[in-house]
Protein backbone atom coordinates (compact mmCIF):
# COMPACT_ATOMS: atom_id res chain seq x y z
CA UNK A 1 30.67 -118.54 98.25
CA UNK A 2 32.67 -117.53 95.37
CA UNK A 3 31.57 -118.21 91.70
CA UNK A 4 34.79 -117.70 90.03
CA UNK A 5 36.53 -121.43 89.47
CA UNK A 6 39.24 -122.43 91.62
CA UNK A 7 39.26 -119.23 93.40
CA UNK A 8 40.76 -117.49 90.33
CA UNK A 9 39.34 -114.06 90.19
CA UNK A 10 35.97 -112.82 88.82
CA UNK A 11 35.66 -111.45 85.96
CA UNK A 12 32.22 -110.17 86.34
CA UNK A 13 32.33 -107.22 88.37
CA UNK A 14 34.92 -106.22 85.91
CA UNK A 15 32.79 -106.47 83.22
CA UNK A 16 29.92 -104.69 84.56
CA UNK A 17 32.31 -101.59 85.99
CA UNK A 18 33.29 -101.97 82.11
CA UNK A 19 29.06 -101.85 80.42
CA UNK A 20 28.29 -98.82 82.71
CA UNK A 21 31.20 -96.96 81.81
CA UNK A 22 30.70 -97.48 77.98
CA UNK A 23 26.94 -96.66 78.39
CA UNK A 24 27.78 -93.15 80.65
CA UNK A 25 30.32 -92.60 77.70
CA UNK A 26 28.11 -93.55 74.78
CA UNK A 27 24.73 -91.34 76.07
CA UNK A 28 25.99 -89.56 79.07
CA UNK A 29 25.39 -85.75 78.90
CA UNK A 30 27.71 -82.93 78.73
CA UNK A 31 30.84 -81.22 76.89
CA UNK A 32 32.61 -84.39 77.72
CA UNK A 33 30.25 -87.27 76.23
CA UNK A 34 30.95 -88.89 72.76
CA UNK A 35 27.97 -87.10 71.00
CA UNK A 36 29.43 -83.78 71.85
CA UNK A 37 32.67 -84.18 71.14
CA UNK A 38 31.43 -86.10 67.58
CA UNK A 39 28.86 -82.97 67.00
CA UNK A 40 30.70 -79.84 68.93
CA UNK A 41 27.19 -78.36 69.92
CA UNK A 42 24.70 -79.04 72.74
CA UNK A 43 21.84 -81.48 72.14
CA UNK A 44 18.68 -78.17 73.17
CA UNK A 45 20.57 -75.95 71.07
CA UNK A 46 20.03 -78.85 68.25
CA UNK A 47 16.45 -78.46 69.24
CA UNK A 48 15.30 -75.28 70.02
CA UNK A 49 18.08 -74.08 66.86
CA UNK A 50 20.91 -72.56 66.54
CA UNK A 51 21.96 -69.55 68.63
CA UNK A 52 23.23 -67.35 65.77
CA UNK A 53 20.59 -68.48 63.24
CA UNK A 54 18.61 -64.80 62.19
CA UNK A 55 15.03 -64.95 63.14
């Protein structure tokens, strides 16, 4: 059973490969997410302060 009309293709699977990848982009961790390239430093160090900050 396909749900696409006519046997055209389906869009949905598409479109769900397409939400996950935005959402890995958007919050994923690491040097190569959106907020780290936006911010250039990592999200404990925003935390826990900076790493050349005097005492």
């Amino acid at each position: 059973m396909d749900s696409s009309p006519a046997g055209g293709p389906s869009y949905e699977t598409a479109l769900l490969y397409l939400a996950v990848g935005l959402a890995l982009l958007l919050v994923g961790p690491g040097t190569l997410s959106l907020d780290a390239l936006l911010f250039g430093r990592r999200r404990d160090e925003a935390v826990h302060g900076s790493a050349t900050a005097a005492p």
